[in-house]
N, C-alpha and C. Protein backbone atom coordinates (compact mmCIF):
# COMPACT_ATOMS: atom_id res chain seq x y z
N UNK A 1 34.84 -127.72 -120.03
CA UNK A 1 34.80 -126.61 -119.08
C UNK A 1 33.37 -126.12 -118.99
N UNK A 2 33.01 -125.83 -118.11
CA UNK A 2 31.48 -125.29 -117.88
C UNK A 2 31.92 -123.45 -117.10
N UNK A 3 30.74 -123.07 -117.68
CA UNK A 3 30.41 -121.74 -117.48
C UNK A 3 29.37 -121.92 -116.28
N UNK A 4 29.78 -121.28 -115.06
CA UNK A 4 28.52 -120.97 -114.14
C UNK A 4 27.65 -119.80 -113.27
N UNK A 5 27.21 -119.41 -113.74
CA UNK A 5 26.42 -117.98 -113.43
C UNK A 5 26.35 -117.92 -111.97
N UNK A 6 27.08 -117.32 -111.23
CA UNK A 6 26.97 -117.38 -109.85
C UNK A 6 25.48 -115.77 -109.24
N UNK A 7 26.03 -114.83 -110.04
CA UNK A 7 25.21 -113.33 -110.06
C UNK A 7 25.07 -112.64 -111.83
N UNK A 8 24.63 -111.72 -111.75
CA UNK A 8 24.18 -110.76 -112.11
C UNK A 8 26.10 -109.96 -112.84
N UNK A 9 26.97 -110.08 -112.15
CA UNK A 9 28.18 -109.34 -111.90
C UNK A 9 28.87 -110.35 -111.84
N UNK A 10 28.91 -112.03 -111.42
CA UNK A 10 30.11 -113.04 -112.10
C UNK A 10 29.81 -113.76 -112.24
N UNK A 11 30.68 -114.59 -113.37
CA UNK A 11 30.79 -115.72 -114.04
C UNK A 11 32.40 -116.52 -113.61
N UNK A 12 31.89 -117.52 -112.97
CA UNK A 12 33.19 -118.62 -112.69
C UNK A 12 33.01 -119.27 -114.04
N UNK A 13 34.75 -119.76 -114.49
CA UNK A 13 34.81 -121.26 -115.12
C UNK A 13 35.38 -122.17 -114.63
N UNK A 14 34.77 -123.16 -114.55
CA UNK A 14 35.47 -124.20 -113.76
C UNK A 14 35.34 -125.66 -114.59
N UNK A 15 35.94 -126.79 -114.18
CA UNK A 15 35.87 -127.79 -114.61
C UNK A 15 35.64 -129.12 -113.69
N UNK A 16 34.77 -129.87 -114.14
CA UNK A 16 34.82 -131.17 -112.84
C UNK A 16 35.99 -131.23 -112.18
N UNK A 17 37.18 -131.16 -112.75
CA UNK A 17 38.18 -131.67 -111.42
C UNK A 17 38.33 -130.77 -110.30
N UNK A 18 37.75 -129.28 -110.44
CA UNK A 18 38.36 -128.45 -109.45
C UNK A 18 36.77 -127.71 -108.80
N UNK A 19 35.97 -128.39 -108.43
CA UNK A 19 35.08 -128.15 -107.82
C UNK A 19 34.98 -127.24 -106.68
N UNK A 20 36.60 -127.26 -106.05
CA UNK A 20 36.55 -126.73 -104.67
C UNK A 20 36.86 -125.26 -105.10
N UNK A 21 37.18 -124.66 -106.89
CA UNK A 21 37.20 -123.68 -106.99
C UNK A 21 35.54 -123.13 -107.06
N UNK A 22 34.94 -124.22 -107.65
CA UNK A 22 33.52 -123.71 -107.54
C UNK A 22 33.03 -123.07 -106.26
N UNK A 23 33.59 -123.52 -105.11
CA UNK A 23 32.87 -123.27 -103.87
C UNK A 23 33.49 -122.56 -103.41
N UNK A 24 34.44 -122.31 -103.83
CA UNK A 24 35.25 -120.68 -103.43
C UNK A 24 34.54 -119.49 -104.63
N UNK A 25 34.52 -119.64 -105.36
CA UNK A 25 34.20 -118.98 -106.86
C UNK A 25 32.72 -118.45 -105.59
N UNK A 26 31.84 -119.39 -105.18
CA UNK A 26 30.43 -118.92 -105.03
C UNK A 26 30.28 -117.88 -104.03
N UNK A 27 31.67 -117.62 -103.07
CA UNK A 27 31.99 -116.53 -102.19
C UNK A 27 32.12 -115.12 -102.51
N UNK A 28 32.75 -115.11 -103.29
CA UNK A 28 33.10 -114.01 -104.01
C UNK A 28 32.05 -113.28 -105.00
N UNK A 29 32.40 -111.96 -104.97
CA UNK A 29 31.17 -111.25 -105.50
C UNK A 29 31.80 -110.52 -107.07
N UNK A 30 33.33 -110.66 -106.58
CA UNK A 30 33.61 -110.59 -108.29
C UNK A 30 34.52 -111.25 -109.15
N UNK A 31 35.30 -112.21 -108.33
CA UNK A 31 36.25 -112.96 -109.12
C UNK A 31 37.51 -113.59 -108.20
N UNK A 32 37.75 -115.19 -108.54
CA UNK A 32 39.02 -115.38 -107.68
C UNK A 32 39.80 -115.66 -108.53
N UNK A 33 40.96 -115.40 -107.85
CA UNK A 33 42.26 -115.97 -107.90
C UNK A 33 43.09 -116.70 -107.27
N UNK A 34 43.43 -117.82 -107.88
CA UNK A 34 44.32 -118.88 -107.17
C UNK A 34 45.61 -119.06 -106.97
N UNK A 35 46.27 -118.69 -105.25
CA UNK A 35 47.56 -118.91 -106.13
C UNK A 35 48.10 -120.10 -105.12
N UNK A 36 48.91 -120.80 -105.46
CA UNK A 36 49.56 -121.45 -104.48
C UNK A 36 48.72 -122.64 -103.42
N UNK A 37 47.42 -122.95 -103.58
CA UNK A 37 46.71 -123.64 -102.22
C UNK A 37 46.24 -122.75 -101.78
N UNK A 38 45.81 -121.51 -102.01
CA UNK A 38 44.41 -120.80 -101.40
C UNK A 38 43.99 -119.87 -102.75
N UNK A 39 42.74 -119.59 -102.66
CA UNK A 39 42.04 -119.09 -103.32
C UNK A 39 41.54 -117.30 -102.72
N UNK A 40 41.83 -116.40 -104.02
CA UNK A 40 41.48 -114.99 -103.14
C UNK A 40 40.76 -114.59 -104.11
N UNK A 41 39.42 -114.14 -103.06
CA UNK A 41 38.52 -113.64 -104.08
C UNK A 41 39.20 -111.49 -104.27
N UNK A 42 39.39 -111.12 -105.53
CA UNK A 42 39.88 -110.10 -106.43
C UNK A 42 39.84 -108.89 -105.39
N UNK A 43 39.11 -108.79 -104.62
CA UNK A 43 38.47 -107.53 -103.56
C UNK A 43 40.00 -107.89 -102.35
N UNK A 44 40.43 -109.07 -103.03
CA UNK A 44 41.69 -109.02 -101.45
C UNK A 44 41.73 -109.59 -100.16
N UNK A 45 40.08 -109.96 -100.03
CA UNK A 45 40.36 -111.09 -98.83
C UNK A 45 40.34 -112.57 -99.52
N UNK A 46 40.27 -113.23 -98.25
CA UNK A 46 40.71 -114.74 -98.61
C UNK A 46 39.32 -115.46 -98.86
N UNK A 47 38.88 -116.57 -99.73
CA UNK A 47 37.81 -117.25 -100.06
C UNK A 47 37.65 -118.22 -98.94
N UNK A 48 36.88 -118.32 -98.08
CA UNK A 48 36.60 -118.74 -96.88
C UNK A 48 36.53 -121.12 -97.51
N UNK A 49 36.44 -121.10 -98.66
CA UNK A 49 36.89 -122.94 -99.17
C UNK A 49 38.13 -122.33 -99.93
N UNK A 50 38.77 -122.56 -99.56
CA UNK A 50 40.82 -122.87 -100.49
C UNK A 50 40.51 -123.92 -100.98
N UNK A 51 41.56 -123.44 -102.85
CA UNK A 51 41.32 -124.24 -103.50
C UNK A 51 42.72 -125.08 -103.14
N UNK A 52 42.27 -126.73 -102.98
CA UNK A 52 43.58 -127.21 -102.41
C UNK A 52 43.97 -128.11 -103.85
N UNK A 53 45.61 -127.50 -104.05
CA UNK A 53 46.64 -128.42 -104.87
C UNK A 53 47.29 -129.24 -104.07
N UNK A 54 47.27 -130.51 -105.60
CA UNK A 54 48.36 -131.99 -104.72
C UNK A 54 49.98 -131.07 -104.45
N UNK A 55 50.18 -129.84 -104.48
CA UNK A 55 51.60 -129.67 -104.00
C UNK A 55 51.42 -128.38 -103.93
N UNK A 56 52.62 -128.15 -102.77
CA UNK A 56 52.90 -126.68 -102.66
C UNK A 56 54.07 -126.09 -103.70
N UNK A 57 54.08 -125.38 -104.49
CA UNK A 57 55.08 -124.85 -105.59
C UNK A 57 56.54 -124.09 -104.69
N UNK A 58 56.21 -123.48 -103.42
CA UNK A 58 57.33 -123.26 -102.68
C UNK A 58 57.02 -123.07 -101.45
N UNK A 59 57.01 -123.37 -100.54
CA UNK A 59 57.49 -123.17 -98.90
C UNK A 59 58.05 -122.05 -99.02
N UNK A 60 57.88 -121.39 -97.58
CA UNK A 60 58.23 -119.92 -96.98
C UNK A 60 59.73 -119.91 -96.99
N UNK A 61 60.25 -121.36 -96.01
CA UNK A 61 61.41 -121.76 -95.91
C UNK A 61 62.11 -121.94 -97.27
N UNK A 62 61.78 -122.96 -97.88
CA UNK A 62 62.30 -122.29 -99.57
C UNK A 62 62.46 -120.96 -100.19
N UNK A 63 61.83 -120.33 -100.13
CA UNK A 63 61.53 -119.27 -100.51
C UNK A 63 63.02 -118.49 -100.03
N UNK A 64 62.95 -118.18 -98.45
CA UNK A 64 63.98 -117.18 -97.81
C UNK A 64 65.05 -117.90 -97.86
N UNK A 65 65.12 -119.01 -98.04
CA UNK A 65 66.64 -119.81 -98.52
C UNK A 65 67.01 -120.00 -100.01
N UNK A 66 66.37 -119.93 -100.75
CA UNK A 66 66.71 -119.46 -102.17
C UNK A 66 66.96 -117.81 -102.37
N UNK A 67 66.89 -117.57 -101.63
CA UNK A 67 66.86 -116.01 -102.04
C UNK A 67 67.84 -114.97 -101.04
N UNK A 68 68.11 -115.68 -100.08
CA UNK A 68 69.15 -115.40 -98.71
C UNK A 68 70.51 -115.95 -98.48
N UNK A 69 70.32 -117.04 -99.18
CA UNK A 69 71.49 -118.18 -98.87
C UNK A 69 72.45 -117.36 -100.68
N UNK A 70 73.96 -117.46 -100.52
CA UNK A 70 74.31 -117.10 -102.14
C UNK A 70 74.16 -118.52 -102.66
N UNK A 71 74.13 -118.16 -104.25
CA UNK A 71 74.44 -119.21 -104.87
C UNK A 71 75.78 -119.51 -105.41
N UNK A 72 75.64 -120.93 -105.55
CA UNK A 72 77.36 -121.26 -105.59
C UNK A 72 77.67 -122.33 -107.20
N UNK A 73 76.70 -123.25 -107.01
CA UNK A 73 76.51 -124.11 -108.16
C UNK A 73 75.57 -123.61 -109.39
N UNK A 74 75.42 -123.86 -110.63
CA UNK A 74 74.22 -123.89 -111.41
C UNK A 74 73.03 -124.07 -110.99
N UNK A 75 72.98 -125.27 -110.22
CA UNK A 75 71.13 -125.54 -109.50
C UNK A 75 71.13 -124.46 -108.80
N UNK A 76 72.26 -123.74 -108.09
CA UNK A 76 71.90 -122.53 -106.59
C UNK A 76 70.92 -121.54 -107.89
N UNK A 77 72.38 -121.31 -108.75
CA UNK A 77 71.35 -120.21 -109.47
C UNK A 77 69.97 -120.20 -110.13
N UNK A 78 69.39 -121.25 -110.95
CA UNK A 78 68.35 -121.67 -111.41
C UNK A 78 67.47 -121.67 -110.17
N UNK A 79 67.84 -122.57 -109.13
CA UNK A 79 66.82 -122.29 -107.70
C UNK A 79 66.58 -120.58 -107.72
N UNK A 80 67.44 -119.61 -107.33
CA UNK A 80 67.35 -118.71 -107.08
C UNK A 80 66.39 -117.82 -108.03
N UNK A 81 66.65 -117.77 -109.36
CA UNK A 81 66.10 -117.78 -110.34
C UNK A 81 64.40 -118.13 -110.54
N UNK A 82 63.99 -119.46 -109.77
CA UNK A 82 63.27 -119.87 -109.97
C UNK A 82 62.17 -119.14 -108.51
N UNK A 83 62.79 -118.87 -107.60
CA UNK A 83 62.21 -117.72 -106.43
C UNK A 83 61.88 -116.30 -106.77
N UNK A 84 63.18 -115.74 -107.97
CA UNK A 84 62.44 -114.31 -108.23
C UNK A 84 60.95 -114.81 -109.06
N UNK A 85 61.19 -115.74 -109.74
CA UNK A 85 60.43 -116.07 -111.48
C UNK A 85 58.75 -116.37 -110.36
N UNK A 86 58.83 -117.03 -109.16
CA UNK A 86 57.69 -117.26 -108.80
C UNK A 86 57.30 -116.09 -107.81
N UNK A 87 57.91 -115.01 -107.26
CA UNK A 87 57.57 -114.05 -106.87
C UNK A 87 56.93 -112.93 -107.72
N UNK A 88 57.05 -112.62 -108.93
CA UNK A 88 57.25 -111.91 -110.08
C UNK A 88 55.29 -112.49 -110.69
N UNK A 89 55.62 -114.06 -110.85
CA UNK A 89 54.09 -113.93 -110.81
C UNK A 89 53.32 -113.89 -109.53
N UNK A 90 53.42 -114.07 -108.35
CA UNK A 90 52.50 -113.27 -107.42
C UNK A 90 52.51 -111.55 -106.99
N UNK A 91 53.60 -111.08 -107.37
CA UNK A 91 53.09 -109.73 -108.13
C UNK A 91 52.72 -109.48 -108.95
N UNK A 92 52.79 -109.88 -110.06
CA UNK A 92 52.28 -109.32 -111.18
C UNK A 92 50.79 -109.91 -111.40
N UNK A 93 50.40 -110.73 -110.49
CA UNK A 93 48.48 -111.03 -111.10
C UNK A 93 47.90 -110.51 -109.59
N UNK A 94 48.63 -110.03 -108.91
CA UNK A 94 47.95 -109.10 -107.45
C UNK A 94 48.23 -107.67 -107.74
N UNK A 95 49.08 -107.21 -108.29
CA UNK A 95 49.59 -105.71 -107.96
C UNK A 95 48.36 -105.05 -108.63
N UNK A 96 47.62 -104.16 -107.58
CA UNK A 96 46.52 -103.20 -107.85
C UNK A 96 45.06 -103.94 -107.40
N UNK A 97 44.96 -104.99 -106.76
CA UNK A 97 44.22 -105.95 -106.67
C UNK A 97 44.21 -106.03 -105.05
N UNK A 98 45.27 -106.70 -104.59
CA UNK A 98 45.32 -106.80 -103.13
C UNK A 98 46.25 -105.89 -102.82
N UNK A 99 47.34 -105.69 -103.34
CA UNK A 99 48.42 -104.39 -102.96
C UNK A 99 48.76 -103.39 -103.82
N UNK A 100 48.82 -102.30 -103.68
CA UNK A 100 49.22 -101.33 -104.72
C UNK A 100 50.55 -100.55 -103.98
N UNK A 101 51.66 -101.02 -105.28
CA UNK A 101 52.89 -100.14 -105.62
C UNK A 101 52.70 -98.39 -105.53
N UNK A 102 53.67 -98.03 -104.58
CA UNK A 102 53.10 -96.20 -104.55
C UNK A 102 54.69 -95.69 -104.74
N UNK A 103 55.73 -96.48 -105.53
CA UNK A 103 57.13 -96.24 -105.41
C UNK A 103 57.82 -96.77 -106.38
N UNK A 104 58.99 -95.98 -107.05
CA UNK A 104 59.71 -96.70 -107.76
C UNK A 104 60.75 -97.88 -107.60
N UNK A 105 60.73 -98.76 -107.36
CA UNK A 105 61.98 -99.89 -106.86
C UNK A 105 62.06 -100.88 -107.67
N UNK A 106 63.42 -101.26 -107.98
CA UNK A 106 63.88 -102.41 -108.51
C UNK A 106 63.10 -103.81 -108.38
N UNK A 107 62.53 -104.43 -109.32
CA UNK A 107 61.89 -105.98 -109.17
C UNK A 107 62.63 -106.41 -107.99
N UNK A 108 64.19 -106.73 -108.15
CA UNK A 108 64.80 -107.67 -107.37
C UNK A 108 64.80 -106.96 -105.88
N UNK A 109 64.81 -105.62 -106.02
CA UNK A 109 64.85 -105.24 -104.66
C UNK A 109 63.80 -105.17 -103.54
N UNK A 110 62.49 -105.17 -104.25
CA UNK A 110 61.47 -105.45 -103.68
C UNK A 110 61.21 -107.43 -102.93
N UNK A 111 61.90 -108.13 -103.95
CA UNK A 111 61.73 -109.42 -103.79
C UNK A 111 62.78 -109.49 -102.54
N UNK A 112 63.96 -108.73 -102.31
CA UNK A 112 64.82 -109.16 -101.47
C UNK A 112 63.91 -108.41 -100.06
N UNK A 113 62.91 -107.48 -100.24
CA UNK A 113 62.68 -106.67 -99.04
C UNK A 113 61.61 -107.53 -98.34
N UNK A 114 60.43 -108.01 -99.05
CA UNK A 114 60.00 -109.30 -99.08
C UNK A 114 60.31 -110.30 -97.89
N UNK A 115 61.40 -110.56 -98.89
CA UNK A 115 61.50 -112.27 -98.42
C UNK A 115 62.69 -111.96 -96.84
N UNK A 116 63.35 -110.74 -96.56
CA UNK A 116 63.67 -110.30 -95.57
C UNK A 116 62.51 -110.25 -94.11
N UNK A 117 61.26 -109.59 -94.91
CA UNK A 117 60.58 -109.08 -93.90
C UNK A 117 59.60 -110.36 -93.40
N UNK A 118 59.97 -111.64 -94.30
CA UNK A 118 59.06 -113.37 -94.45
C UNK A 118 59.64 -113.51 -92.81
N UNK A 119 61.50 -113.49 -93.56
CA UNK A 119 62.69 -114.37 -92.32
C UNK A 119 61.97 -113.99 -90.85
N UNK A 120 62.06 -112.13 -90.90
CA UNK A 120 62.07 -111.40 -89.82
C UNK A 120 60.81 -111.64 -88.77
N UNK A 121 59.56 -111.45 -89.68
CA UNK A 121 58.28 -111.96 -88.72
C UNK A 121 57.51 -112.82 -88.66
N UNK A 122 58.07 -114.02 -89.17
CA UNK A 122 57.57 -115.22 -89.41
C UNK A 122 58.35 -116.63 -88.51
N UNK A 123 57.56 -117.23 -87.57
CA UNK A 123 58.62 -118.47 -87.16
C UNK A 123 58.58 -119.54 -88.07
N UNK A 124 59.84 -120.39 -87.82
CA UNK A 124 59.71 -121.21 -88.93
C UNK A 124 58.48 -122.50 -88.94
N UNK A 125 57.77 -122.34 -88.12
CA UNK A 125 56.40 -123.19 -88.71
C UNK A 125 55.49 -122.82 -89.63
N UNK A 126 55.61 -121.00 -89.32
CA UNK A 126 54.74 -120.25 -90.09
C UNK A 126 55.30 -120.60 -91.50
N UNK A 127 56.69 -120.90 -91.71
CA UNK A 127 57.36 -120.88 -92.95
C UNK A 127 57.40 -122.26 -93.62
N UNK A 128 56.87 -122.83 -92.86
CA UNK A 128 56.61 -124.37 -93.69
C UNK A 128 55.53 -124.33 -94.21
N UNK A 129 54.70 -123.89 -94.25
CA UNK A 129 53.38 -123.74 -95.14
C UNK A 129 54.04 -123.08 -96.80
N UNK A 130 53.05 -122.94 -97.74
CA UNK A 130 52.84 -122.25 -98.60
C UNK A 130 53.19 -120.93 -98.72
N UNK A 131 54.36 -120.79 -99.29
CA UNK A 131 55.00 -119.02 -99.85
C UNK A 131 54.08 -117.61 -100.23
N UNK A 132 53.18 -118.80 -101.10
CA UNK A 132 52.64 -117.44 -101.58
C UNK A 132 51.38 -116.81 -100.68
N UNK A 133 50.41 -117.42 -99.76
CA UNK A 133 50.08 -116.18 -98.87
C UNK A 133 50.47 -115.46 -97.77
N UNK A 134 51.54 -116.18 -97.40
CA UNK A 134 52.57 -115.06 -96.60
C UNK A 134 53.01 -114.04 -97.57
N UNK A 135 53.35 -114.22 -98.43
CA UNK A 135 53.94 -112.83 -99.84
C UNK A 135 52.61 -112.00 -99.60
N UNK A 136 51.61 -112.54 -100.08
CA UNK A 136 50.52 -111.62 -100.13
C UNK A 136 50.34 -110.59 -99.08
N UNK A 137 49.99 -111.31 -97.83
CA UNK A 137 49.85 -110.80 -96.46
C UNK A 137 51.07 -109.49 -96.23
N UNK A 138 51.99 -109.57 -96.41
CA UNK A 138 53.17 -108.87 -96.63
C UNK A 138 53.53 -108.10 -97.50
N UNK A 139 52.91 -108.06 -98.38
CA UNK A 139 53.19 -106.98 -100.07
C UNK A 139 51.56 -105.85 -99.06
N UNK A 140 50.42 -106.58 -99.28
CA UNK A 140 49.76 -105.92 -98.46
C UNK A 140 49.43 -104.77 -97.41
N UNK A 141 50.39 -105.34 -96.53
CA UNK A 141 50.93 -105.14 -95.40
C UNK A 141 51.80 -103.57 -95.90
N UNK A 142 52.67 -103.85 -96.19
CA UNK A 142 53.67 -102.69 -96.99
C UNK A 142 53.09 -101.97 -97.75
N UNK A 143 52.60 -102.44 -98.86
CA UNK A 143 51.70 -101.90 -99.60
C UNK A 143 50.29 -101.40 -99.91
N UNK A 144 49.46 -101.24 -98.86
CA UNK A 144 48.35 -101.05 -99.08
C UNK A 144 47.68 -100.32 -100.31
N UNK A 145 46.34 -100.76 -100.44
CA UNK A 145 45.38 -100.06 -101.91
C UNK A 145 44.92 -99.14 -100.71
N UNK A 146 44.97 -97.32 -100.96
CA UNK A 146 44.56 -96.60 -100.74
C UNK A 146 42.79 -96.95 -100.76
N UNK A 147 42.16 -96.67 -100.08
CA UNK A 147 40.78 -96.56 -99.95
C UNK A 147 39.80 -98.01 -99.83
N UNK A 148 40.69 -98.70 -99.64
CA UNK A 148 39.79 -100.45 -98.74
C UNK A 148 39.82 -100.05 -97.64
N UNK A 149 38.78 -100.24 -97.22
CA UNK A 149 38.56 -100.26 -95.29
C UNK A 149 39.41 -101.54 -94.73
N UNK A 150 39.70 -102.52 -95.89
CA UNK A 150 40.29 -103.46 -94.79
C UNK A 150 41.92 -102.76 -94.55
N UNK A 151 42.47 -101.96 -95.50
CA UNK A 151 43.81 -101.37 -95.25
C UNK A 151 43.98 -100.97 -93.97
N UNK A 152 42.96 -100.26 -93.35
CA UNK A 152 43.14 -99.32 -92.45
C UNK A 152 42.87 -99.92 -90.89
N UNK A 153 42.88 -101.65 -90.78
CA UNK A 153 43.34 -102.55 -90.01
C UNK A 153 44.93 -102.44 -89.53
């Protein structure tokens, strides 16, 4: 792993195989995060090089069909299971970062309000891509961090 001094204020680590985090890493003025096939630098917008994975971990369409559709078999539930479990970490390494919580609500109920509001304004091409920056865009969206100028878009 190599250490690379981009400023004064960050330090990327990266490793030969993921170079394209390097060149997202060099955008950012304080830190990214990767989730899913794009890269967000910590301030909440998007790193203008995405870091690209050989796979998407869930589709939009996955996503609102694991979580919309009931479950009936063991796999339904483990699928289902496996939609809160990957929602849960794109809240929990964004919340206060790109969106901030201003309310008390249930984990699951937030995930169901979510993946409602994916179905509702999203067509399904939009939903064949990658889950998790539509989540983002949408927790966001709902949730804004009090005092970013980009909120107030």
């Amino acid at each position: 792993m190599k250490s690379l001094q981009y400023s004064t204020e960050f330090t990327c680590h990266t490793t030969d195989i993921a170079m394209e985090y390097k060149a997202a890493a060099s955008l950012c003025k304080i830190a990214v995060l990767v989730f899913g096939g794009q890269s967000w630098c910590l301030n909440g917008t998007a790193a203008e090089t995405p870091y690209v994975y050989p796979f998407n971990t869930m589709t939009g369409t996955e996503l609102v069909q694991k979580l919309t559709t009931e479950p009936v078999s063991d796999s339904d539930y483990r699928e289902s299971d496996r939609a809160h479990y990957y929602l849960a970490g794109i809240k929990d390494g964004t919340q206060g970062i790109i969106w901030c919580f201003k309310r008390a609500m249930l984990p699951d109920e937030l995930n169901y309000e979510i993946v409602h509001a994916l179905k509702k304004r999203h067509r399904a091409a939009e939903l064949s891509g990658n889950a998790a920056p539509l989540v983002l865009a949408e927790l966001r969206r709902r949730y804004p961090c009090t005092g970013d100028p980009k909120d107030k878009q």
